[in-house]
C-alpha atoms as a PDB file:
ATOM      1  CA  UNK A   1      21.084 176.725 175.566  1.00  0.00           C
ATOM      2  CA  UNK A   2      22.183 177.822 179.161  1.00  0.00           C
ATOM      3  CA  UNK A   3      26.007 178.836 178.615  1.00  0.00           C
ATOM      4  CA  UNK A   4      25.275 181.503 181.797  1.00  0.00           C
ATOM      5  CA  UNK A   5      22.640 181.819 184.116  1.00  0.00           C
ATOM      6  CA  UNK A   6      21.877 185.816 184.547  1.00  0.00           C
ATOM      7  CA  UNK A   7      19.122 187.357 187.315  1.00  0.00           C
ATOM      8  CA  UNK A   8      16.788 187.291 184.088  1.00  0.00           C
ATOM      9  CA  UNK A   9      16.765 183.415 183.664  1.00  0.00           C
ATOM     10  CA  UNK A  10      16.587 183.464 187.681  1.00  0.00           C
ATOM     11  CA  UNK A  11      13.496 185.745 187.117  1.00  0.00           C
ATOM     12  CA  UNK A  12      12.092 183.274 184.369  1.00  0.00           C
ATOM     13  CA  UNK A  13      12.717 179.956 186.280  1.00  0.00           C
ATOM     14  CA  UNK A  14      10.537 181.571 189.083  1.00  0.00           C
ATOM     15  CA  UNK A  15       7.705 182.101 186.872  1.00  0.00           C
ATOM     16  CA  UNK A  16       7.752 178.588 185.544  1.00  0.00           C
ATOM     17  CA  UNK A  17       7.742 177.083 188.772  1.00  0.00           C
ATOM     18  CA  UNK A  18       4.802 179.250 189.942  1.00  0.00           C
ATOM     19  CA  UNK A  19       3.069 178.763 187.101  1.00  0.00           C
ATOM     20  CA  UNK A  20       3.615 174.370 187.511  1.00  0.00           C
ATOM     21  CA  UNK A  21       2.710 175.250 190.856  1.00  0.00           C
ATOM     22  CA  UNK A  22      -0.874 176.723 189.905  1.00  0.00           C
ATOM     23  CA  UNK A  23      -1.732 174.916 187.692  1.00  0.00           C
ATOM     24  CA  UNK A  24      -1.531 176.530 184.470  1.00  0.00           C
ATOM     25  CA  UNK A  25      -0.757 180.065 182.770  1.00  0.00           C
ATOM     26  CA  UNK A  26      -4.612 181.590 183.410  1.00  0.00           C
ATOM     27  CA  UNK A  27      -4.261 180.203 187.117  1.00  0.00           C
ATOM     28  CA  UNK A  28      -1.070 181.823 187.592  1.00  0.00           C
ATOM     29  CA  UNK A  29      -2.132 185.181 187.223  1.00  0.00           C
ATOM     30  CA  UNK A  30      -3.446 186.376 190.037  1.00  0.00           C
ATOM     31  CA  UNK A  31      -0.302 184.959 191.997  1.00  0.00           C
ATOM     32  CA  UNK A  32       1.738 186.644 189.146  1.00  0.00           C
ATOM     33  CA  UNK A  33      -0.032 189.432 189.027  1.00  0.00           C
ATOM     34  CA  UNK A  34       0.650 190.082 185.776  1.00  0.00           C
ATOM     35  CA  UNK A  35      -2.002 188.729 182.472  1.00  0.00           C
ATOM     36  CA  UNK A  36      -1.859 185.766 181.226  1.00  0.00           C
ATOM     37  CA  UNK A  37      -0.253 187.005 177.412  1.00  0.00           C
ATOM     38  CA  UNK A  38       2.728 187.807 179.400  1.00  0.00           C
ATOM     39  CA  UNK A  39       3.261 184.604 181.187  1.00  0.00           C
ATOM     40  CA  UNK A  40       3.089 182.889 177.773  1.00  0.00           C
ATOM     41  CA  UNK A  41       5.803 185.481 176.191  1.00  0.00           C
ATOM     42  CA  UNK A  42       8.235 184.931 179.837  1.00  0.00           C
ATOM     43  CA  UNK A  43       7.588 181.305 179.084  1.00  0.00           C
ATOM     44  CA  UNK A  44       8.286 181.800 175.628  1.00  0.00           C
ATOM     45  CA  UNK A  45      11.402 183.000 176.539  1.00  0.00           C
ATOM     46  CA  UNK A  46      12.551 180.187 178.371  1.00  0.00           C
ATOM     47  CA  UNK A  47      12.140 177.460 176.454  1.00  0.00           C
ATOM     48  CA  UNK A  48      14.062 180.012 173.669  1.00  0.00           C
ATOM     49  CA  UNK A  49      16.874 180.415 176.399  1.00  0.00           C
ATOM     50  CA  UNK A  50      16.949 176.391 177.054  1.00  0.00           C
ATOM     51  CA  UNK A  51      16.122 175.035 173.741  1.00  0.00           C
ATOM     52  CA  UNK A  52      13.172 172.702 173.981  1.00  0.00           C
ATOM     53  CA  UNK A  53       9.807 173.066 175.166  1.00  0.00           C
ATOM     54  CA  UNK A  54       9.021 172.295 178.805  1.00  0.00           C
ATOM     55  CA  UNK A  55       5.078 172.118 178.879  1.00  0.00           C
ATOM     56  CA  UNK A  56       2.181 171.868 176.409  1.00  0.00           C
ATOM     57  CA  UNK A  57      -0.811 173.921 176.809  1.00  0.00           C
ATOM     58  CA  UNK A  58      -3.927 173.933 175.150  1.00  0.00           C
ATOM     59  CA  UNK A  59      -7.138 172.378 174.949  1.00  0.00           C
ATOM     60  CA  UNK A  60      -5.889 169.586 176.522  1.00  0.00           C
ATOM     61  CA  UNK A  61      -4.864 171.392 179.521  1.00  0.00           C
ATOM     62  CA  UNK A  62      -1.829 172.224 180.992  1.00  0.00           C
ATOM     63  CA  UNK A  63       1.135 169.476 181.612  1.00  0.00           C
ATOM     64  CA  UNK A  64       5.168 169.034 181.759  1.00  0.00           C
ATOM     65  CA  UNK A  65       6.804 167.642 179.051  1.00  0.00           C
ATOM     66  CA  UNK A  66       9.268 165.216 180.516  1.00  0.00           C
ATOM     67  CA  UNK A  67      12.081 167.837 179.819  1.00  0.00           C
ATOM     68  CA  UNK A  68       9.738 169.888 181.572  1.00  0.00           C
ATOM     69  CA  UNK A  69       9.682 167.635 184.352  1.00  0.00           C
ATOM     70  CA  UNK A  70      13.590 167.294 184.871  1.00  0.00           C
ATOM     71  CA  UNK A  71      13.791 171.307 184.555  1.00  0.00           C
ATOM     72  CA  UNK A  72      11.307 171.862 186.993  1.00  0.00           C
ATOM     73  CA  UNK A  73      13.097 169.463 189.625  1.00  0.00           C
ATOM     74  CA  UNK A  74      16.600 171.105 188.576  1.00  0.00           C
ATOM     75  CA  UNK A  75      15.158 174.240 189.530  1.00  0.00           C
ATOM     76  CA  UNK A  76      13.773 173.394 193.000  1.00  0.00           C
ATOM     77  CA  UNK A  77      17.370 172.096 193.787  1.00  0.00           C
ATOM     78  CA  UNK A  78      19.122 175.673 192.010  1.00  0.00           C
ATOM     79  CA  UNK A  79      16.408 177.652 194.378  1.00  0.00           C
ATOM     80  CA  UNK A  80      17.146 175.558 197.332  1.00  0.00           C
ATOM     81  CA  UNK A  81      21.049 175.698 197.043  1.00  0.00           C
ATOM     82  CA  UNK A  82      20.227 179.426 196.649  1.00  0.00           C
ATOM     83  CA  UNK A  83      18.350 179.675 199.814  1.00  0.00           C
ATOM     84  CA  UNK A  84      21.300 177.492 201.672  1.00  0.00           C
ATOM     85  CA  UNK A  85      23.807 179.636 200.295  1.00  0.00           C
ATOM     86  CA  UNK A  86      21.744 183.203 201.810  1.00  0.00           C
ATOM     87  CA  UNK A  87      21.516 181.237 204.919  1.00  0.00           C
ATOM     88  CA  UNK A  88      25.602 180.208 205.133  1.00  0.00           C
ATOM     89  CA  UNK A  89      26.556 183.968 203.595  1.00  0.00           C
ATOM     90  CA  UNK A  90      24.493 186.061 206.243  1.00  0.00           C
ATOM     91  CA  UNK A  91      25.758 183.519 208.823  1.00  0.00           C
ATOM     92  CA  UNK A  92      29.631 184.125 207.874  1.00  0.00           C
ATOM     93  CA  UNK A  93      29.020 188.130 208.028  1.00  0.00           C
ATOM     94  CA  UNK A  94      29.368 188.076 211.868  1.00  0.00           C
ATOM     95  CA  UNK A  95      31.468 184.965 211.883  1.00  0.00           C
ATOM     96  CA  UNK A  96      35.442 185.184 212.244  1.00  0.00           C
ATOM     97  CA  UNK A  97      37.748 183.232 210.514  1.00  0.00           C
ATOM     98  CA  UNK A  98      41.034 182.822 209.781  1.00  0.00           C
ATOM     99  CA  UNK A  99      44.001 181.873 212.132  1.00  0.00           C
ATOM    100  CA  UNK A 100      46.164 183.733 214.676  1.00  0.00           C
ATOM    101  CA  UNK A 101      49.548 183.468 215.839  1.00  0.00           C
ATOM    102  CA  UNK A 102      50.268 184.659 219.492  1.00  0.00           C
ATOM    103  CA  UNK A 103      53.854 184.863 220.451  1.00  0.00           C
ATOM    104  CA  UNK A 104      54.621 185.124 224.148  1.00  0.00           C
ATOM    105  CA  UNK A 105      57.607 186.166 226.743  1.00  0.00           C
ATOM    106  CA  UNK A 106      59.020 183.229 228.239  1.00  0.00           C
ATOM    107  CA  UNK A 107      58.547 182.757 232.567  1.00  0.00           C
ATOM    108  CA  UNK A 108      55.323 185.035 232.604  1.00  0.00           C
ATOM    109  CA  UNK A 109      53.755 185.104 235.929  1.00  0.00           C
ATOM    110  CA  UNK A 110      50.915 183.128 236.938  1.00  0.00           C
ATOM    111  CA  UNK A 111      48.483 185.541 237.218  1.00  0.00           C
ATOM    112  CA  UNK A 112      49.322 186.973 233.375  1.00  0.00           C
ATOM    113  CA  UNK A 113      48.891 183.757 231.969  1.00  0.00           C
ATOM    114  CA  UNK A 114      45.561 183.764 234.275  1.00  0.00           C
ATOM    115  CA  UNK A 115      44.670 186.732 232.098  1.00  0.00           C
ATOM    116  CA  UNK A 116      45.612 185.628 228.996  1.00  0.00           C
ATOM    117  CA  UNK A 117      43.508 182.089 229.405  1.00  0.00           C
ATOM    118  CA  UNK A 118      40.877 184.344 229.949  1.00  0.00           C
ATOM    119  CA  UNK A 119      40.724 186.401 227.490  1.00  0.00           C
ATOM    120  CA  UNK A 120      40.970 183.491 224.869  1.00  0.00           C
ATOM    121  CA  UNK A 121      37.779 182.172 226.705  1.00  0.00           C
ATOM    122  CA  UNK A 122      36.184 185.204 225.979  1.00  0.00           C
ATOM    123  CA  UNK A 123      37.144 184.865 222.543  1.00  0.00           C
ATOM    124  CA  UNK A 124      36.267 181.658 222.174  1.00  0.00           C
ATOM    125  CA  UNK A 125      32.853 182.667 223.310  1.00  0.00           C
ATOM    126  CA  UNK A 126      32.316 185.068 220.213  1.00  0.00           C
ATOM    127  CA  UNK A 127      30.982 183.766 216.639  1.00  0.00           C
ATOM    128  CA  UNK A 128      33.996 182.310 215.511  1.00  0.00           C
ATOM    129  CA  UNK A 129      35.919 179.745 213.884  1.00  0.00           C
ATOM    130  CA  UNK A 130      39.620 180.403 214.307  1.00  0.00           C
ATOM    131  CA  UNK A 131      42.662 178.413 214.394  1.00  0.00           C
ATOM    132  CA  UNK A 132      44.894 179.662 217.080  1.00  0.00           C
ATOM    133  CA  UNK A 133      48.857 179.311 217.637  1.00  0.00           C
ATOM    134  CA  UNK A 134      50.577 179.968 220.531  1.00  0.00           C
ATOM    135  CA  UNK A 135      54.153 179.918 220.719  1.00  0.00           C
ATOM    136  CA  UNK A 136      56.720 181.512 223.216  1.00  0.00           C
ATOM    137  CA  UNK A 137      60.241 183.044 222.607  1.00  0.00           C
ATOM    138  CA  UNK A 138      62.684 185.722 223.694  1.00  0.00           C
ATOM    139  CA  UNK A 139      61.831 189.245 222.959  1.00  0.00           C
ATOM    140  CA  UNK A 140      64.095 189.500 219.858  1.00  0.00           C
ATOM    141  CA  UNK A 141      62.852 186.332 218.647  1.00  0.00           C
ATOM    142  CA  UNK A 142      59.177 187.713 218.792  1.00  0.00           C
ATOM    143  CA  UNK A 143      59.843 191.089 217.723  1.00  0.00           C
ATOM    144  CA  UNK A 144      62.132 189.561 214.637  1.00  0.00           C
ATOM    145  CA  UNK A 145      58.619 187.609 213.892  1.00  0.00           C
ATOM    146  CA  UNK A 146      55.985 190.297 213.947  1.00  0.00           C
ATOM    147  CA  UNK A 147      58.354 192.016 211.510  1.00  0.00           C
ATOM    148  CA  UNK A 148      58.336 189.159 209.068  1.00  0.00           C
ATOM    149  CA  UNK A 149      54.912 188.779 209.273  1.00  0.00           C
ATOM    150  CA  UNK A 150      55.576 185.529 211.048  1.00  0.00           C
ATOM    151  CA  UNK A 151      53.325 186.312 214.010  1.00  0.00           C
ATOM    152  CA  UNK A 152      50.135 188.278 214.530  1.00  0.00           C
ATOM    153  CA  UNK A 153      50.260 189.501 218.129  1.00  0.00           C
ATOM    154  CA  UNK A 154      52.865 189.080 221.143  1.00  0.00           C
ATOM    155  CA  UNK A 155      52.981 190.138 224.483  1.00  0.00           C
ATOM    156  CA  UNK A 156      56.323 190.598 225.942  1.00  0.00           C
ATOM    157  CA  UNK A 157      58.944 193.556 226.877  1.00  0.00           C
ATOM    158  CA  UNK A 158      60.635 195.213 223.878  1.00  0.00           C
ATOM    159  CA  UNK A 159      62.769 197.667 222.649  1.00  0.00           C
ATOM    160  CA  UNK A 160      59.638 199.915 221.654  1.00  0.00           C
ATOM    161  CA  UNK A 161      62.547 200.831 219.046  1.00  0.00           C
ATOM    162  CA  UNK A 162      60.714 199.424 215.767  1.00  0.00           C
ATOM    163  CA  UNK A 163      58.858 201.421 214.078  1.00  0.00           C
ATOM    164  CA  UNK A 164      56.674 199.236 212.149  1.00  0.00           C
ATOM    165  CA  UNK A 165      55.262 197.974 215.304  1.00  0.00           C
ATOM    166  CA  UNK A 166      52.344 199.254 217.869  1.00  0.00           C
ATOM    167  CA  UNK A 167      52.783 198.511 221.180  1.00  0.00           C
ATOM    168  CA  UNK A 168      50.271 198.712 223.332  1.00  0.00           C
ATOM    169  CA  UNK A 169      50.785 198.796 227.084  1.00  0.00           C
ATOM    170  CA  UNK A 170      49.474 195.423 229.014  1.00  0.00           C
ATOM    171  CA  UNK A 171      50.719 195.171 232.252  1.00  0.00           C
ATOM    172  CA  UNK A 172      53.901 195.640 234.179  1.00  0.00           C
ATOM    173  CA  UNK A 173      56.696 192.669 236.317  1.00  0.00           C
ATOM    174  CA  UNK A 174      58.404 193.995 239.123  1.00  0.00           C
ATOM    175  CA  UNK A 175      61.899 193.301 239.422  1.00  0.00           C
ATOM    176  CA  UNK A 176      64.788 192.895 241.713  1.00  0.00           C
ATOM    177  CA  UNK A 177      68.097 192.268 242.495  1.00  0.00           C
ATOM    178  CA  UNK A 178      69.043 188.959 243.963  1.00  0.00           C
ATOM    179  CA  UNK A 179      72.033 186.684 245.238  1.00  0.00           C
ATOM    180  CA  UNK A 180      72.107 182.692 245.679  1.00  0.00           C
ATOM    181  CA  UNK A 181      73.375 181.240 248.624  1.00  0.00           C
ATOM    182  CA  UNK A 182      76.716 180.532 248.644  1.00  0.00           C
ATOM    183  CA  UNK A 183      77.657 184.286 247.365  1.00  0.00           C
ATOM    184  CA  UNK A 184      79.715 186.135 249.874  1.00  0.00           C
ATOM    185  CA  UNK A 185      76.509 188.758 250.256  1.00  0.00           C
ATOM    186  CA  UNK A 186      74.197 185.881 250.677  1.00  0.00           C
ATOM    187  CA  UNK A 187      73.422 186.383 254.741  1.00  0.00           C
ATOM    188  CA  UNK A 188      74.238 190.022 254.918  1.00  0.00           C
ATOM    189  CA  UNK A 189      71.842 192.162 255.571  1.00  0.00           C
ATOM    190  CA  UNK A 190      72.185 195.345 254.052  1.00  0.00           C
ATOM    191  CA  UNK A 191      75.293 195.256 251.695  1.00  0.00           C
ATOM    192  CA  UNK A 192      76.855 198.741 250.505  1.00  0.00           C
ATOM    193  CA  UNK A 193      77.233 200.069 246.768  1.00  0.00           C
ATOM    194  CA  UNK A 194      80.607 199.548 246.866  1.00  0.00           C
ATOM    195  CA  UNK A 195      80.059 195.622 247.763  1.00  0.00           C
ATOM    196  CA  UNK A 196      77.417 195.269 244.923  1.00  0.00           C
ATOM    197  CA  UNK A 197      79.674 197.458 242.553  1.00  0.00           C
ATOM    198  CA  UNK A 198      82.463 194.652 243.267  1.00  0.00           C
ATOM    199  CA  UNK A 199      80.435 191.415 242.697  1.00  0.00           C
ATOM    200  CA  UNK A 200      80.291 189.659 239.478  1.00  0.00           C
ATOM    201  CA  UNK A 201      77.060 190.832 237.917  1.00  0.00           C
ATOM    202  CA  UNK A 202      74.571 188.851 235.031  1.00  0.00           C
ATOM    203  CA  UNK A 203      74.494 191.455 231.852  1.00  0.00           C
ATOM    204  CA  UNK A 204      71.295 191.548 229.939  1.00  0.00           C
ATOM    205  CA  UNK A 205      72.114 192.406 226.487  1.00  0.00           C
ATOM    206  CA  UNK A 206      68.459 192.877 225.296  1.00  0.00           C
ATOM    207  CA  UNK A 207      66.603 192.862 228.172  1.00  0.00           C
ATOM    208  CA  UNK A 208      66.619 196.426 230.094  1.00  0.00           C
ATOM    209  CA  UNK A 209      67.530 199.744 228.471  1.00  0.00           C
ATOM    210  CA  UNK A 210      70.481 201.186 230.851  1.00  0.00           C
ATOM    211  CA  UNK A 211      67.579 204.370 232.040  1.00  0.00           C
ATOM    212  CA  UNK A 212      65.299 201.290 233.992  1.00  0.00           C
ATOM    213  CA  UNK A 213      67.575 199.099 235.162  1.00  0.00           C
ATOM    214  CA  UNK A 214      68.528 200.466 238.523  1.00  0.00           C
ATOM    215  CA  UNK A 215      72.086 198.460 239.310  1.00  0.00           C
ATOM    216  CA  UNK A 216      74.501 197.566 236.868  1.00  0.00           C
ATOM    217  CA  UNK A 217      77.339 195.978 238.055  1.00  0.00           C
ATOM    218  CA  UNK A 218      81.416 197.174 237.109  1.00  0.00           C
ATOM    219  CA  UNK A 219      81.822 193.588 236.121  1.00  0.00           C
ATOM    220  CA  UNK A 220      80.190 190.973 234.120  1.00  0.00           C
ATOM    221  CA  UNK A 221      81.383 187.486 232.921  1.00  0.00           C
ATOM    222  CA  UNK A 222      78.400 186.153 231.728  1.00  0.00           C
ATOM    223  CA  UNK A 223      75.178 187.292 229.827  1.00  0.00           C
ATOM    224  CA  UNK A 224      72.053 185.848 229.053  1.00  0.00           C
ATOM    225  CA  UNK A 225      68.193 187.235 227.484  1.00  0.00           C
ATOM    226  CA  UNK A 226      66.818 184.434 229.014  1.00  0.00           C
ATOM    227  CA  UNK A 227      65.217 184.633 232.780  1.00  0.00           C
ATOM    228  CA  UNK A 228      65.696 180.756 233.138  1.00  0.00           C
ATOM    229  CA  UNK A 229      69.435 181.559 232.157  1.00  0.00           C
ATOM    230  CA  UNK A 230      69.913 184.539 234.670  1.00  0.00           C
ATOM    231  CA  UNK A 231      68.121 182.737 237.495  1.00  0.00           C
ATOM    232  CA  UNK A 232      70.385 179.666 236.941  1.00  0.00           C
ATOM    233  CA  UNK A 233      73.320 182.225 236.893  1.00  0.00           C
ATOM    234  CA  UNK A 234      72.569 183.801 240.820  1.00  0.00           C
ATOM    235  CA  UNK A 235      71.415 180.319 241.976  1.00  0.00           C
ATOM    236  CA  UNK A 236      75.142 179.348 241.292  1.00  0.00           C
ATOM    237  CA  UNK A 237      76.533 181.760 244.157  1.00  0.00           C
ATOM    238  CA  UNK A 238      79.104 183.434 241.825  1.00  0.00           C
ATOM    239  CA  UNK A 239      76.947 186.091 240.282  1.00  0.00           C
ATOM    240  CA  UNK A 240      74.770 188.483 241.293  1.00  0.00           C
ATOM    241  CA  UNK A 241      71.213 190.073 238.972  1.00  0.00           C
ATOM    242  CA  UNK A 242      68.342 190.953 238.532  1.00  0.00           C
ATOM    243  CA  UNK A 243      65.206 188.682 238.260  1.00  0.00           C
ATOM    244  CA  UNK A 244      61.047 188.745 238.345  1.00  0.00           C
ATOM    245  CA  UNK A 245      59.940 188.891 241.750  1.00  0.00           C
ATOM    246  CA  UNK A 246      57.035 186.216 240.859  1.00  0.00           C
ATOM    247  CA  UNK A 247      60.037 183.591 238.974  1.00  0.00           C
ATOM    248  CA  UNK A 248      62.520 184.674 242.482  1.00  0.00           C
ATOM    249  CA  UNK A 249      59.606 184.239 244.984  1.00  0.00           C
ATOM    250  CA  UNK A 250      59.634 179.884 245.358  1.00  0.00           C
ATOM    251  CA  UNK A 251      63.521 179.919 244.972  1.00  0.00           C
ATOM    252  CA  UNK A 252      63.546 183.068 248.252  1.00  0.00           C
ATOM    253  CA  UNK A 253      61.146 180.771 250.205  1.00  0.00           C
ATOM    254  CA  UNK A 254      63.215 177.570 250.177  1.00  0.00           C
ATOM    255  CA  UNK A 255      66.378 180.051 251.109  1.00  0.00           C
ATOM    256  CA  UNK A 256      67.997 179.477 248.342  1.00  0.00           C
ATOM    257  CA  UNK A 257      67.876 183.068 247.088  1.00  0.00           C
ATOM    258  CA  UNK A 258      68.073 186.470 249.158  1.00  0.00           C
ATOM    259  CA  UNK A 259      67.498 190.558 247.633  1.00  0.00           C
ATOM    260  CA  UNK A 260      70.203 192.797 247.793  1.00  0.00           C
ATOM    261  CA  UNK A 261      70.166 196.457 247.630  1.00  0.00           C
ATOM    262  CA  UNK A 262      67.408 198.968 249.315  1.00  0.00           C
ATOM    263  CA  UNK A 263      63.848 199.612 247.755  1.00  0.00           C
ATOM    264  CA  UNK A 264      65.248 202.034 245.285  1.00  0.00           C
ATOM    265  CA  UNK A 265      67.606 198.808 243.613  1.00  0.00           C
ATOM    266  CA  UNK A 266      63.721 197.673 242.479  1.00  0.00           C
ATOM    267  CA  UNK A 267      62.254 197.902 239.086  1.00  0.00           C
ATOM    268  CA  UNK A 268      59.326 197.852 236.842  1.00  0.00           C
ATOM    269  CA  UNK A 269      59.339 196.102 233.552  1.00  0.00           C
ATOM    270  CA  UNK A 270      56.380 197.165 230.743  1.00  0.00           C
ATOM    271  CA  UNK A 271      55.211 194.621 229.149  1.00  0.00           C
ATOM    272  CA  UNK A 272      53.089 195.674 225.534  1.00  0.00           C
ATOM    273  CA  UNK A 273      51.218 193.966 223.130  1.00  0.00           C
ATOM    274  CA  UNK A 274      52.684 194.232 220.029  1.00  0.00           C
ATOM    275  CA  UNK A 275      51.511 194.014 216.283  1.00  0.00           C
ATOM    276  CA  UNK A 276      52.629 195.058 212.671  1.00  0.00           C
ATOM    277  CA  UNK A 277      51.769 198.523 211.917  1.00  0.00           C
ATOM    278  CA  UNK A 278      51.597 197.953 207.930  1.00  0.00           C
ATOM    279  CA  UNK A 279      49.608 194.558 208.566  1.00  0.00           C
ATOM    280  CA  UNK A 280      45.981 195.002 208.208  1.00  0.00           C
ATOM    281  CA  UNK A 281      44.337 193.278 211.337  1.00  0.00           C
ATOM    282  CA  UNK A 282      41.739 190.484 210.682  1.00  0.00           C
ATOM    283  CA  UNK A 283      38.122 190.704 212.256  1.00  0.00           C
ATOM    284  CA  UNK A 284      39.396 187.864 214.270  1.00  0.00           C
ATOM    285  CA  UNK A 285      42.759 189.855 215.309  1.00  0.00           C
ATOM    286  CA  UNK A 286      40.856 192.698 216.112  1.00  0.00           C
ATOM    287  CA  UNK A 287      38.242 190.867 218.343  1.00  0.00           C
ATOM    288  CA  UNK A 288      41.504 189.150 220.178  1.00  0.00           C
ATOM    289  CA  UNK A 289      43.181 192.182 220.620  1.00  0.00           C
ATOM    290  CA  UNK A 290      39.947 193.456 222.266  1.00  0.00           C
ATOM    291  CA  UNK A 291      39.348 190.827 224.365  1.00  0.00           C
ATOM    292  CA  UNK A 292      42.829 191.032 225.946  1.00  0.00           C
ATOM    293  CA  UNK A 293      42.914 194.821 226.679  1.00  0.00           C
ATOM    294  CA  UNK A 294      39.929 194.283 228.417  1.00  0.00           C
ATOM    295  CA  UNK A 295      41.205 191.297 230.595  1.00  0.00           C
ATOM    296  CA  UNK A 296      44.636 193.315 231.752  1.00  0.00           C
ATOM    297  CA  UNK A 297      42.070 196.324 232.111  1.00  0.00           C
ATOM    298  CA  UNK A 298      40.534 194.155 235.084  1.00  0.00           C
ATOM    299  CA  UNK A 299      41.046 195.015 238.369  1.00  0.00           C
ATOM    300  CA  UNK A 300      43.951 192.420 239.995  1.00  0.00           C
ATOM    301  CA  UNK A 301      41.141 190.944 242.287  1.00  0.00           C
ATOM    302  CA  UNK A 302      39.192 189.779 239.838  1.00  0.00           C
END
């Protein structure tokens, strides 16, 4: 009896079906290609291997017994499964699978998340079947993911302190120094150092490192990581700071915000996209990771 099926009761079960298939054992040989003594030993064999005989042969002829009959139907559906199962495996080698999760920086411009949409078209174009998460969060928040193995991927400004994470440069945000109206420097055109140095300034306990950020003010009473939270800070008229040009540029039009400082005052921000160094990447995380290097590798008219 079968307890396991090896390659050699594969190999047998072939020859039975070609040989139901011809006809008989002497009509089987030339599509054997081996003599007819042999097909009656490999025969042999199987009904030794399975118990009970599956043809008779003889004068008579050649026929199934009825166990023959079931085996010989059982077999066409173990070849068939077979063949489905070659057909689903070779499929699956360029396939990717799996899920992603995608943290990103909060208030990205328009034109980044352009980019980003994008690339996941591109990805989505590929051979795949992948569940993707998107989620977005502070810097600290995303970098205190990828660390915990919480997140595959995220695209924001960091430290660039951790050393279990790669970051790989993306893209940068230009930014600069602003006042609502309502602040005494809202209206004047080109206040000194010593008026900036004197105003009430936003502090940004995570975002810039003190070697990029060009003004820091003498005094702070508030703080915030979060652009919404610093933008809702200088719209107030009591505090100056810095903010993206692209989240400043609607609030500047209606009048309702105004840059301080010269040229120099401005700012660029890196933004990287990050990933566990000690993580493995997927095929899938790979293929993303591709596809959206080569989107921020674009040129910006495109």
């Amino acid at each position: 009896m079968f307890n396991q099926v090896h390659d050699v009761d594969l190999q047998l079960l072939r020859l039975f079906v070609c040989v139901v298939e011809c006809g008989g054992f002497s009509a089987a040989q030339g599509e054997l290609r081996i003599g007819q003594s042999t097909i009656s030993t490999q025969m042999a064999k199987l009904e030794t291997r399975l118990g009970y005989r599956l043809c008779e042969r003889g004068k008579a002829g050649f026929r199934l017994t009825p166990k023959g009959e079931l085996v010989l139907q059982a077999t066409r559906n173990l070849f068939s499964s077979i063949e489905v199962f070659k057909s689903e495996a070779q499929g699956m080698a360029d396939k990717l699978l799996g899920e992603l999760s995608i943290g990103l920086s909060e208030a990205l411009d328009s034109q980044v998340i352009e980019r980003i949409s994008h690339a996941i078209g591109c990805f989505r174009k590929r051979n795949q079947d992948v569940q993707i998460k998107l989620l977005s969060a502070m810097p600290a928040e995303l970098e205190r993911r990828l660390l915990q193995n919480q997140l595959h991927l995220a695209i924001s400004y960091f430290s660039g302190q951790q050393s279990a994470l790669n970051y790989h440069p993306l893209f940068e945000e230009q930014q600069r120094l602003y006042c609502g109206k309502g602040h005494p420097l809202f209206g004047v055109p080109h206040p000194g150092q010593m008026q900036l140095s004197a105003c009430d300034g936003v502090l940004h306990p995570y975002r810039f490192t003190s070697s990029v950020e060009a003004f820091k003010p003498n005094y702070s009473s508030v703080s915030t990581e979060q652009v919404e939270g610093s933008l809702a800070f200088i719209l107030s008229g009591a505090h100056i700071g810095y903010l993206p040009r692209h989240v400043a540029a609607p609030w500047q039009a209606r009048g309702l915000l105004q840059v301080l400082g010269p040229a120099t005052f401005e700012f660029s921000v890196q933004f990287h996209l990050a990933n566990h160094s000690a993580r493995q990447p997927s095929e899938a995380q790979q293929a993303l990771v591709e596809d959206l290097l080569m989107a921020f590798a674009e040129p910006e008219d495109v």
